[in-house]
C-alpha atoms as a PDB file:
ATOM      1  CA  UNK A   1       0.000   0.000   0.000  1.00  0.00           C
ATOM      2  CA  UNK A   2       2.808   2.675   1.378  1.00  0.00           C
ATOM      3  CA  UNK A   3       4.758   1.231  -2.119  1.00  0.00           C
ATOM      4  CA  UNK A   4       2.033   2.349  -4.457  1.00  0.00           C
ATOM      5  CA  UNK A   5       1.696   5.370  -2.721  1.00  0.00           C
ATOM      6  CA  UNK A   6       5.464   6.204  -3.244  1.00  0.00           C
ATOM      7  CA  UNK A   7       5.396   5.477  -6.812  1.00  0.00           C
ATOM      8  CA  UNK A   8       2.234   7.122  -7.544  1.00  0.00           C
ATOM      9  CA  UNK A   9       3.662   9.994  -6.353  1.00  0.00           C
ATOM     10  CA  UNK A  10       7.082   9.646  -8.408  1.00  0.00           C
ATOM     11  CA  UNK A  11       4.971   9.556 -11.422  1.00  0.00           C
ATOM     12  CA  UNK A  12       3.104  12.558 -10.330  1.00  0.00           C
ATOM     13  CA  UNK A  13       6.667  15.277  -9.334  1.00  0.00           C
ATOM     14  CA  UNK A  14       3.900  18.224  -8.932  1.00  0.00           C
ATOM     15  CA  UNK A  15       2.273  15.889  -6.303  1.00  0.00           C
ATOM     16  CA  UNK A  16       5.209  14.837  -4.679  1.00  0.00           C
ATOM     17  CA  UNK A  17       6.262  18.445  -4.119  1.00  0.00           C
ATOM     18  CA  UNK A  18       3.283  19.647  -2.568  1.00  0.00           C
ATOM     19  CA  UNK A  19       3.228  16.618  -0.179  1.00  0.00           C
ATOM     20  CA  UNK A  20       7.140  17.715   0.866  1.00  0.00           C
ATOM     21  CA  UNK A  21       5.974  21.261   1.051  1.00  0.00           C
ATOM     22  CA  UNK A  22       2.681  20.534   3.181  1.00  0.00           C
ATOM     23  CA  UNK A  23       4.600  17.919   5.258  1.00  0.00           C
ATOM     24  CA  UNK A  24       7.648  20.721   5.953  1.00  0.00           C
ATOM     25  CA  UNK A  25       4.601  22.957   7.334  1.00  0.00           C
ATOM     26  CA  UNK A  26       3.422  20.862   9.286  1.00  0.00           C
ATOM     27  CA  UNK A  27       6.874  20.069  10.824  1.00  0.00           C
ATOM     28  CA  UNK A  28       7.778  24.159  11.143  1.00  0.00           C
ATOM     29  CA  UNK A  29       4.284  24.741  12.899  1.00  0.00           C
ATOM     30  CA  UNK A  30       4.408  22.014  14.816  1.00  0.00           C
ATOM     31  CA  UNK A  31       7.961  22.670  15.956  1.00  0.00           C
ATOM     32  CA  UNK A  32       7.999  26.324  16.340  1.00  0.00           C
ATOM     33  CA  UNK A  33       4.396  25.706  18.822  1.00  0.00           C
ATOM     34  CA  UNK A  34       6.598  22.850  20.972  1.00  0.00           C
ATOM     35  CA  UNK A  35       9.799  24.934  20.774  1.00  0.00           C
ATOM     36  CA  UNK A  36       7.459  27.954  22.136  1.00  0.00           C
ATOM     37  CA  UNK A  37       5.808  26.054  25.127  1.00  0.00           C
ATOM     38  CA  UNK A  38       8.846  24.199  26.563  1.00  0.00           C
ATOM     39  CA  UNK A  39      10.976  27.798  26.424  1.00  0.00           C
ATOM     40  CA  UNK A  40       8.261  29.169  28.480  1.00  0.00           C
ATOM     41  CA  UNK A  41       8.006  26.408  30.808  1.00  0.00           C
ATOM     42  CA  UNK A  42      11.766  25.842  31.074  1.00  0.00           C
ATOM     43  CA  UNK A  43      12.092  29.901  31.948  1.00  0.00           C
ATOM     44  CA  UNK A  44       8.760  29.822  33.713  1.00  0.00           C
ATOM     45  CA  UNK A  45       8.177  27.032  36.260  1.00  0.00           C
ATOM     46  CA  UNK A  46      11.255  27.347  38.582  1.00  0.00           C
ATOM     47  CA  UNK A  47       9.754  30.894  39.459  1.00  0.00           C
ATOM     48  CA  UNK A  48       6.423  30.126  40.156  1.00  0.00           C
ATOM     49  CA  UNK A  49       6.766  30.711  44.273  1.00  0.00           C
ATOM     50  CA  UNK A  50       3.231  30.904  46.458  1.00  0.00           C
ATOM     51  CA  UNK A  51       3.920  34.897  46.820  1.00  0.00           C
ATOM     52  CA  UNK A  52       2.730  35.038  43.281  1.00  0.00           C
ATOM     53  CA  UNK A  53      -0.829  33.785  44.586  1.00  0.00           C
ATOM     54  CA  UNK A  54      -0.772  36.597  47.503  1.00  0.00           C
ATOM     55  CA  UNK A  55      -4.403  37.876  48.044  1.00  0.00           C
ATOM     56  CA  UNK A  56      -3.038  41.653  47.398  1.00  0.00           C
ATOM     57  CA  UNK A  57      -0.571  42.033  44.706  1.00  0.00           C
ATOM     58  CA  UNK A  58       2.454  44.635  45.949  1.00  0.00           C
ATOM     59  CA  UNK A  59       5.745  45.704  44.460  1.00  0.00           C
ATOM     60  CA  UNK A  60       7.756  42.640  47.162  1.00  0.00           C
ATOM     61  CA  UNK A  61       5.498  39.669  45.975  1.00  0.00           C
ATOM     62  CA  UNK A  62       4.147  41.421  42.681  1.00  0.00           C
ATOM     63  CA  UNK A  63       0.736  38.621  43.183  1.00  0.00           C
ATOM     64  CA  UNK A  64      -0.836  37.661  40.303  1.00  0.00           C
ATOM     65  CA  UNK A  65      -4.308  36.372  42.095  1.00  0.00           C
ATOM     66  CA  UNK A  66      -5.818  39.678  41.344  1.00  0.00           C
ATOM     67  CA  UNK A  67      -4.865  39.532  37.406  1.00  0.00           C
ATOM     68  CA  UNK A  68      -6.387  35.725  37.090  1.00  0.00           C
ATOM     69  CA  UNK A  69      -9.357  37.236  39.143  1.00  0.00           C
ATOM     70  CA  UNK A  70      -9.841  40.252  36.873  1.00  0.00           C
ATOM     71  CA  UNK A  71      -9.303  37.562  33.957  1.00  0.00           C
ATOM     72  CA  UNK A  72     -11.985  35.269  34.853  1.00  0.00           C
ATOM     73  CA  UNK A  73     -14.210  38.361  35.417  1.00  0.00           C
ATOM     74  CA  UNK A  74     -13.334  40.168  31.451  1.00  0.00           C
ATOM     75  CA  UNK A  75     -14.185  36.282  30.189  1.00  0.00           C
ATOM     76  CA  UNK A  76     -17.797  36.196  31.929  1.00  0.00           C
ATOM     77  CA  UNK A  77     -18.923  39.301  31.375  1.00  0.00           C
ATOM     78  CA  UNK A  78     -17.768  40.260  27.821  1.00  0.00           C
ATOM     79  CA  UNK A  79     -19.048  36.706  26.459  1.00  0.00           C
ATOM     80  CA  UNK A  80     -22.533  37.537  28.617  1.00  0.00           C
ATOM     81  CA  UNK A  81     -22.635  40.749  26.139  1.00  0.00           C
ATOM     82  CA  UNK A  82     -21.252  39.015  22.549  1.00  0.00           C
ATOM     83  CA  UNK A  83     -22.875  35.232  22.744  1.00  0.00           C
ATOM     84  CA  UNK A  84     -26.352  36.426  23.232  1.00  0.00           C
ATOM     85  CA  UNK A  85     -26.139  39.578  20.460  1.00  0.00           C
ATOM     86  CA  UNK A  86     -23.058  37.482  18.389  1.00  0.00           C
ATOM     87  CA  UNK A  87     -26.251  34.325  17.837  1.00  0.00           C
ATOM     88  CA  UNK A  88     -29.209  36.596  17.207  1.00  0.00           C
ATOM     89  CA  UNK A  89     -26.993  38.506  14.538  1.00  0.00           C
ATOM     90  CA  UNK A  90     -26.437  35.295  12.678  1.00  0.00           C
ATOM     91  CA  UNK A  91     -29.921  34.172  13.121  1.00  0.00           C
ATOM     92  CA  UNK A  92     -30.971  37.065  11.555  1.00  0.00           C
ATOM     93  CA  UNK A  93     -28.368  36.555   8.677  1.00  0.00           C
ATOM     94  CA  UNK A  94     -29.263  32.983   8.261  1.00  0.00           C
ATOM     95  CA  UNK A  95     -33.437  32.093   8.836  1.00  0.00           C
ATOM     96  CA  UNK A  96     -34.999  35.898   8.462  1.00  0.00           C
ATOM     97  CA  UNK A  97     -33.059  37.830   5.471  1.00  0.00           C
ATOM     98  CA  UNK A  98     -32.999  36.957   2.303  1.00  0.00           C
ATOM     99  CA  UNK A  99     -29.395  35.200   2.088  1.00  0.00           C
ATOM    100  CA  UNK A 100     -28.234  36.609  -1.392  1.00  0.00           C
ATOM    101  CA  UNK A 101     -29.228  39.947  -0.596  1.00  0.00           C
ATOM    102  CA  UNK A 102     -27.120  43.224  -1.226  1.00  0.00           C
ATOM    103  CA  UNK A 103     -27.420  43.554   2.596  1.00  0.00           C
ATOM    104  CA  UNK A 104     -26.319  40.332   3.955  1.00  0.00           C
ATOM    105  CA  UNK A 105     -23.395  40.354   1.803  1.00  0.00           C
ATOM    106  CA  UNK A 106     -22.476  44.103   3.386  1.00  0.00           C
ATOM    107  CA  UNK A 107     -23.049  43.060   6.663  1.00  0.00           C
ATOM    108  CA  UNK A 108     -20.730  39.601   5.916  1.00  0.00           C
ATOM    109  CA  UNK A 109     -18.288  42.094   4.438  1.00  0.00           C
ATOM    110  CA  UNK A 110     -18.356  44.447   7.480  1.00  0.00           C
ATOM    111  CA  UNK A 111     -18.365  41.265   9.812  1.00  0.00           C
ATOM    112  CA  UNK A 112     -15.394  39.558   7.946  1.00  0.00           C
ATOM    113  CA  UNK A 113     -13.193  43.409   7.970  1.00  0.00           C
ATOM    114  CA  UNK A 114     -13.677  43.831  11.553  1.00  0.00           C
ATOM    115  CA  UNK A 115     -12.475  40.431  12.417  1.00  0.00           C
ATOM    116  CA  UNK A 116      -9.076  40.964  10.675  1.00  0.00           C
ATOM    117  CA  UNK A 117      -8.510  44.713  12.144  1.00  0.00           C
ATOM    118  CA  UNK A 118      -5.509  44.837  14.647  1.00  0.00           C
ATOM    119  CA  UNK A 119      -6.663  44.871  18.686  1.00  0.00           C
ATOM    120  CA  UNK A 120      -4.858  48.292  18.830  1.00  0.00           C
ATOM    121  CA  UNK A 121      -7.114  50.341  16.589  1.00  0.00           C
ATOM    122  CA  UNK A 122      -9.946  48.915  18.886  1.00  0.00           C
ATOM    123  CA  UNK A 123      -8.279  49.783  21.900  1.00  0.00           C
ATOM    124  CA  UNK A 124      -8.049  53.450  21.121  1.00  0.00           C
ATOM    125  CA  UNK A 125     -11.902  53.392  19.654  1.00  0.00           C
ATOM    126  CA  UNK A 126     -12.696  52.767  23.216  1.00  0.00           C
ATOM    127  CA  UNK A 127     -10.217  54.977  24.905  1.00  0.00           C
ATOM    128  CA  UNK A 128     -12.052  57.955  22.560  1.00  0.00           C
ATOM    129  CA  UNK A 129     -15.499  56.536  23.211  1.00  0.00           C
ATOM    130  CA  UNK A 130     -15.607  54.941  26.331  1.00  0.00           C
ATOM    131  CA  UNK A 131     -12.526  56.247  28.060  1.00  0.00           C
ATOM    132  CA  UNK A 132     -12.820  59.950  27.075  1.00  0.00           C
ATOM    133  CA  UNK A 133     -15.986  60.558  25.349  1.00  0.00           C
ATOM    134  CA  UNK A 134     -18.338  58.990  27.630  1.00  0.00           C
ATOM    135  CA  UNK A 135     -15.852  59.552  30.761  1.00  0.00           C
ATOM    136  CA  UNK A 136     -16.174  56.181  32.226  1.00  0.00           C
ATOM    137  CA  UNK A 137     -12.044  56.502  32.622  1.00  0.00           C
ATOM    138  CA  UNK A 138      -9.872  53.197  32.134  1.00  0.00           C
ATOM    139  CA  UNK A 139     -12.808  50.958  33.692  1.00  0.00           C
ATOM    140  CA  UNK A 140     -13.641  47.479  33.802  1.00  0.00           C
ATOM    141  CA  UNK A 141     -16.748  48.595  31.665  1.00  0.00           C
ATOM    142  CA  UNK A 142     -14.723  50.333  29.293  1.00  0.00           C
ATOM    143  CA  UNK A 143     -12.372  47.375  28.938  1.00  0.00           C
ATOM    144  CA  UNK A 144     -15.610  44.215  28.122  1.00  0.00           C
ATOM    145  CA  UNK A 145     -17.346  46.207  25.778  1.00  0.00           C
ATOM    146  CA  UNK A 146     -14.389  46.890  23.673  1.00  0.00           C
ATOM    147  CA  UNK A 147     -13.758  43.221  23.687  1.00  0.00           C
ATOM    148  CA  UNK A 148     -17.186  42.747  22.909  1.00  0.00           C
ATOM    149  CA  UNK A 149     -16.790  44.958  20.003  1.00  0.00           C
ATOM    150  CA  UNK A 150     -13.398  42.763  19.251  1.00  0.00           C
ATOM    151  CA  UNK A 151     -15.018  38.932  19.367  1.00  0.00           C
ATOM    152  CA  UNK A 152     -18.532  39.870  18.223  1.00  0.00           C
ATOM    153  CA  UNK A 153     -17.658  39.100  14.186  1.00  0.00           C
ATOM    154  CA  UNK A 154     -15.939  35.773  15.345  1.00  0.00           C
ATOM    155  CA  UNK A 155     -18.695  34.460  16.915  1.00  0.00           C
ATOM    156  CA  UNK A 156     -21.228  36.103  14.949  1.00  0.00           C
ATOM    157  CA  UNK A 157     -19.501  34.119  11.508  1.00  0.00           C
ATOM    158  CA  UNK A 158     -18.589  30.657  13.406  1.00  0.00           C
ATOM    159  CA  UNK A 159     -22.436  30.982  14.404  1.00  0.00           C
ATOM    160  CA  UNK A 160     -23.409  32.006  11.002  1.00  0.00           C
ATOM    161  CA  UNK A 161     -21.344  29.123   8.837  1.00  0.00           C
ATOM    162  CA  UNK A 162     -22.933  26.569  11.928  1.00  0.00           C
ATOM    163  CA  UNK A 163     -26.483  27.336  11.143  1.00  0.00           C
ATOM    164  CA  UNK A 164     -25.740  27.031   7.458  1.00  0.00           C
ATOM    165  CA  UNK A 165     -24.591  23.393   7.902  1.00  0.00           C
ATOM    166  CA  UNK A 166     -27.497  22.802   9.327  1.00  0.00           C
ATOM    167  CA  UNK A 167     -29.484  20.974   6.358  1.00  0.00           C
ATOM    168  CA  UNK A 168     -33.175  22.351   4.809  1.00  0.00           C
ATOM    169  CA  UNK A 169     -34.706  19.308   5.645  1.00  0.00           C
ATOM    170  CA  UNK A 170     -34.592  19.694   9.333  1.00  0.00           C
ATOM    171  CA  UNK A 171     -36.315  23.031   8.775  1.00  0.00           C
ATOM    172  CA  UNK A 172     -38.584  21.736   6.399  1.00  0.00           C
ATOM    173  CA  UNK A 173     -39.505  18.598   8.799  1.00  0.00           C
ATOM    174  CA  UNK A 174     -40.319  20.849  11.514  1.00  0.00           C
ATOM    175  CA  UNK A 175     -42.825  23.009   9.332  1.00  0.00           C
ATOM    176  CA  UNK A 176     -44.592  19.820   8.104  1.00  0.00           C
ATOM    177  CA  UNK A 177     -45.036  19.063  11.709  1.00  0.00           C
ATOM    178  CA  UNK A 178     -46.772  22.362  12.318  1.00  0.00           C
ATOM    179  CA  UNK A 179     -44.076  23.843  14.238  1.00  0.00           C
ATOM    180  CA  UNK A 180     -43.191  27.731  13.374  1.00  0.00           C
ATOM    181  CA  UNK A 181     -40.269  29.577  12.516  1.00  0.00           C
ATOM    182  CA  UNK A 182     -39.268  30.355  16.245  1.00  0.00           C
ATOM    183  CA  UNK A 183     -39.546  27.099  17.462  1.00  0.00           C
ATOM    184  CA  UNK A 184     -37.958  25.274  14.566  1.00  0.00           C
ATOM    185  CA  UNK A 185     -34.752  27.739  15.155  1.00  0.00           C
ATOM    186  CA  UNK A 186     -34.893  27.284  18.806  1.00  0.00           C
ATOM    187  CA  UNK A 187     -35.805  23.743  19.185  1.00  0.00           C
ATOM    188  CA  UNK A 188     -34.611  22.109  15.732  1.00  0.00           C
ATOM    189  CA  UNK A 189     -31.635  24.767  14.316  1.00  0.00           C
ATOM    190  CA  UNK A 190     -29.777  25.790  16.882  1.00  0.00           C
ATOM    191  CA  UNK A 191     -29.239  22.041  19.094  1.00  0.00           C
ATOM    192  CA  UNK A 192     -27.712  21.017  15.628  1.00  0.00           C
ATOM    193  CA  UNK A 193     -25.639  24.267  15.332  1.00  0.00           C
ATOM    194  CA  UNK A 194     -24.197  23.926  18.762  1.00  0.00           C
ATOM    195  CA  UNK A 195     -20.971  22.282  18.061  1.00  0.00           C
ATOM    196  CA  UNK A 196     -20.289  25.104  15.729  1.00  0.00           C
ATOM    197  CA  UNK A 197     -21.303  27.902  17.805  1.00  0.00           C
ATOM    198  CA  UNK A 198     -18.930  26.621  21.024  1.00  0.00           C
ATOM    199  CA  UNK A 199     -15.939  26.857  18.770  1.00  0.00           C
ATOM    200  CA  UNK A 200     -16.533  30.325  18.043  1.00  0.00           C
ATOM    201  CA  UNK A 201     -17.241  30.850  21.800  1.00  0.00           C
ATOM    202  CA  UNK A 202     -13.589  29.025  22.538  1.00  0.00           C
ATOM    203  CA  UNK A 203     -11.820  31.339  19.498  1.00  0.00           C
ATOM    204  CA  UNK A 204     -13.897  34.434  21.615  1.00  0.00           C
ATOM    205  CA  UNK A 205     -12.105  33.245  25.322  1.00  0.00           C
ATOM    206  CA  UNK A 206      -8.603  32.956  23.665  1.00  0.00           C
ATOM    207  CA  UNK A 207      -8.655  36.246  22.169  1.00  0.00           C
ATOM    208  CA  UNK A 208     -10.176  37.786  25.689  1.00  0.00           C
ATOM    209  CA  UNK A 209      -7.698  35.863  27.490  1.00  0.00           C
ATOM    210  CA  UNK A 210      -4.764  37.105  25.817  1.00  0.00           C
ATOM    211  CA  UNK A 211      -5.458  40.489  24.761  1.00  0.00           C
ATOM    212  CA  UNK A 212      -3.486  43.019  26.330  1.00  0.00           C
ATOM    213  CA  UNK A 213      -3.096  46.002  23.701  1.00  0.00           C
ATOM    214  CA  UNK A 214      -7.112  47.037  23.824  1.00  0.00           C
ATOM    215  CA  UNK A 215      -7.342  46.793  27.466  1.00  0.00           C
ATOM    216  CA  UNK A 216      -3.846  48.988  28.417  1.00  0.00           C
ATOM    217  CA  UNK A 217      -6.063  51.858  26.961  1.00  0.00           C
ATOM    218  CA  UNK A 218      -9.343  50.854  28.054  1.00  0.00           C
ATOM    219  CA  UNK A 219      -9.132  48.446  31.583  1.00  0.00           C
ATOM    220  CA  UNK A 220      -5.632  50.188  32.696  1.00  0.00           C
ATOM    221  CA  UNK A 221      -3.396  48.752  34.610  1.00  0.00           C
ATOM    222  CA  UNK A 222      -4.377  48.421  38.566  1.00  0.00           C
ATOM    223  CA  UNK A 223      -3.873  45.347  40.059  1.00  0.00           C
ATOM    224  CA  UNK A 224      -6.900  44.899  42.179  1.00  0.00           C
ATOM    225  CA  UNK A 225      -9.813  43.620  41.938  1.00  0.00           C
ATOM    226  CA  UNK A 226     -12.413  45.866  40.898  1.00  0.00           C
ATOM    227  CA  UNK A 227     -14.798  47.108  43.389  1.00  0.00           C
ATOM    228  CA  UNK A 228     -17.251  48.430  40.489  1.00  0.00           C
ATOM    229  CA  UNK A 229     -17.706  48.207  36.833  1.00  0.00           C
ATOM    230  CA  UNK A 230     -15.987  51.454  36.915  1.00  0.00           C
ATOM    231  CA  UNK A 231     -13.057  50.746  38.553  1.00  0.00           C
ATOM    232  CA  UNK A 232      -9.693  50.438  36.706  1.00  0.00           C
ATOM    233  CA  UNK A 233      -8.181  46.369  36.950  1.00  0.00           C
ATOM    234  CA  UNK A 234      -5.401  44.634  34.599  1.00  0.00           C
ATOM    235  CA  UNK A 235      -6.003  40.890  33.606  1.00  0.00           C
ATOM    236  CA  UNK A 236      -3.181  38.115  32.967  1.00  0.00           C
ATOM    237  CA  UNK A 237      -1.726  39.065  29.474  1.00  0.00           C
ATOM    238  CA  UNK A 238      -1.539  43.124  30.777  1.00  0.00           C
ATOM    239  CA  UNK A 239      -0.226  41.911  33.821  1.00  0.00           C
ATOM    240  CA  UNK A 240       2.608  40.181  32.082  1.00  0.00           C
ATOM    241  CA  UNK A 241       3.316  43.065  29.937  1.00  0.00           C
ATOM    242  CA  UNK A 242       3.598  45.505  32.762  1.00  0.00           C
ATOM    243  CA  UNK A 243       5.875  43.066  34.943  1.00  0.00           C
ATOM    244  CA  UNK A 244       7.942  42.521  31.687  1.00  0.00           C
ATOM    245  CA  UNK A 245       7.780  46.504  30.705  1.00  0.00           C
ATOM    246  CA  UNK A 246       9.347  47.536  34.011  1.00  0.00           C
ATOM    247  CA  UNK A 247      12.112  45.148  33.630  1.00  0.00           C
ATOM    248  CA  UNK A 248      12.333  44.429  37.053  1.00  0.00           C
ATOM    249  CA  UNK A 249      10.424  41.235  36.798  1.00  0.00           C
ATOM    250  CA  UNK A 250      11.565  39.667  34.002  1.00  0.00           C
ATOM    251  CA  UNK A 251      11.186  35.745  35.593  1.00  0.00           C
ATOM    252  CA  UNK A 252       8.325  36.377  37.453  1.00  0.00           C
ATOM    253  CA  UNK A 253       6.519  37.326  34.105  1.00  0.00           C
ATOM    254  CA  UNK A 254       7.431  34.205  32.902  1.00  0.00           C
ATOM    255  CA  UNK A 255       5.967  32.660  35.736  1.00  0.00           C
ATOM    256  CA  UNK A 256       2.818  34.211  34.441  1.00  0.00           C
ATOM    257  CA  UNK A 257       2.848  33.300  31.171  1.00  0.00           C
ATOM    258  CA  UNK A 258       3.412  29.825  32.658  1.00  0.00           C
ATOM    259  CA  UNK A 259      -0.273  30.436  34.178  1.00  0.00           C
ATOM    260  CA  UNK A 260      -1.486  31.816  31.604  1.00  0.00           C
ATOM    261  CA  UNK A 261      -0.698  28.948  28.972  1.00  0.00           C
ATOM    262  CA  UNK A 262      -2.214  26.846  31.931  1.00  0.00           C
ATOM    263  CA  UNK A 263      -5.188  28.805  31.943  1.00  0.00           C
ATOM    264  CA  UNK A 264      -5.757  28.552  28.458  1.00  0.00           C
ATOM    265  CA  UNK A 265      -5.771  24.901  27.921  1.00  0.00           C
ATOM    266  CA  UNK A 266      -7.731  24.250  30.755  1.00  0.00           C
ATOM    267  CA  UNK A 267     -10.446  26.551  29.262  1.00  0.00           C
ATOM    268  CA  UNK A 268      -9.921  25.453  25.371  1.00  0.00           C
ATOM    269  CA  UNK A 269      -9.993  21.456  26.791  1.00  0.00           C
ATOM    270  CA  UNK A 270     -13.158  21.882  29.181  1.00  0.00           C
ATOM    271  CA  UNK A 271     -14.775  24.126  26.452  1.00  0.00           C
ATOM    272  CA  UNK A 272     -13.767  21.360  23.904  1.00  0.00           C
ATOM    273  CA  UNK A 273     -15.130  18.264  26.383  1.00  0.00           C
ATOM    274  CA  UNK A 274     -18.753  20.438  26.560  1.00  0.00           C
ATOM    275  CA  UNK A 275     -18.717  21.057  22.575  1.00  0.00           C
ATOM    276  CA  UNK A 276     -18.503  17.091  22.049  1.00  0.00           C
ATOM    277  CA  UNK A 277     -20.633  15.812  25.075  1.00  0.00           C
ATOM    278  CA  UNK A 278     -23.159  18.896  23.603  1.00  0.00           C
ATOM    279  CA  UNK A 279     -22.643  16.793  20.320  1.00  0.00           C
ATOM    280  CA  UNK A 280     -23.460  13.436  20.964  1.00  0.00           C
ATOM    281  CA  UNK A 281     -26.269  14.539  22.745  1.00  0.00           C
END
């Protein structure tokens, strides 16, 4: 079998070159990602001490319990504000307009630009708006719903392309049964889309977990926990930057990004256990 592979490819040299190209991508992506993780381990974990998981972060222990706090916080509340808004946009795309319409296809153009604009320009849209327009200073507030602005045409396209998988003839069963258009997309639709729709959620929590750019001019830099929406707070990723920007403490930020990777793959693998179980189901 691997022998007629071979020589099929031998007759074919344009094949054989693609496979050598595709398998040397592989190989440099797959490298450069173990290459990346062990550095920051190796660098990381022999500075991870328990005064990095002090209650009160100070300038002596420089704690980052209030970071993972303020992390966990930016992650609930900016995917309570996109999820809900991100599906209803893409059930709006996909089961009430007309899908080759001029509109759709500005709004999927719009959608599709936003996604690919750097998190810096939206970072000082919401230190105009938010920060000095609206005077809500570097806030908690200020920082979500810029991230909500940032993951909104992620989860509104994952959502979008998931209901489109979804085939006619569950629709179509559903009407015959007498069911309407709400309760087919609530009942029939969106179960089947599910899968889908979690993977944009888990694309939304990596970006929110490590963004730092955005937030430096909208969330600030404090490094307590917030006491009101309006209070200024740092999470993980700005709390590395700042430790590594004062270049006083370079290992301890490597201890964070150590936490941080951590964080991340607990999140992406529990997120990724609840898409399949969701699944099956």
């Amino acid at each position: 079998m691997v022998m007629n592979k071979v020589k099929e490819y031998l007759r074919k040299p344009g094949s054989l070159i693609m496979l050598i190209l595709i398998l040397l991508a592989v190989t440099i992506t797959v490298a450069s990602m173990i290459y990346l993780v062990i550095y920051i381990l190796v660098n990381g974990i022999p500075y991870i001490t328990p005064d990095l998981f002090a209650w009160k972060y100070n300038t002596e222990n420089v704690s980052m319990t209030p970071a993972i706090i303020n992390t966990i916080i930016m992650v609930f509340l900016t995917l309570l504000l996109a999820v809900p808004i991100g599906i209803a946009a893409a059930i709006y795309l996909v089961e009430y307009s007309k899908r080759n319409s001029k509109l759709v296809k500005v709004i999927r153009l719009t959608t599709e630009t936003l996604a690919g604009i750097p998190s810096i320009v939206f970072g000082l849209f919401g230190f105009i708006v938010f920060v000095l327009l609206l005077k809500w200073g570097n806030s908690l507030l200020a920082g979500v719903l810029t991230l909500t602005m940032m993951v909104l045409p992620t989860i509104v396209r994952t959502t979008e392309e998931s209901l489109l998988a979804v085939p006619d003839m569950f629709r179509e069963g559903s009407y015959g049964l007498g069911a309407g258009k709400l309760r087919t997309i609530f009942v029939i639709v969106l179960p089947a889309a599910i899968p889908g729709i979690l993977s944009g959620v888990i694309l939304a929590i990596g970006r929110i977990v490590g963004e730092s750019a955005a937030l430096i001019f909208t969330a600030g830099t404090v490094a307590e926990v917030p006491k009101s929406l309006f209070s200024s707070t740092r999470t993980l990723a700005v709390h590395m930057y700042s430790l590594l920007n004062e270049g006083l403490y370079t290992n301890q930020a490597y201890a964070t990004a150590v936490i941080l990777l951590v964080i991340v793959l607990i999140i992406n693998g529990l997120s990724g256990l609840a898409a399949k179980k969701v699944g099956k189901e």
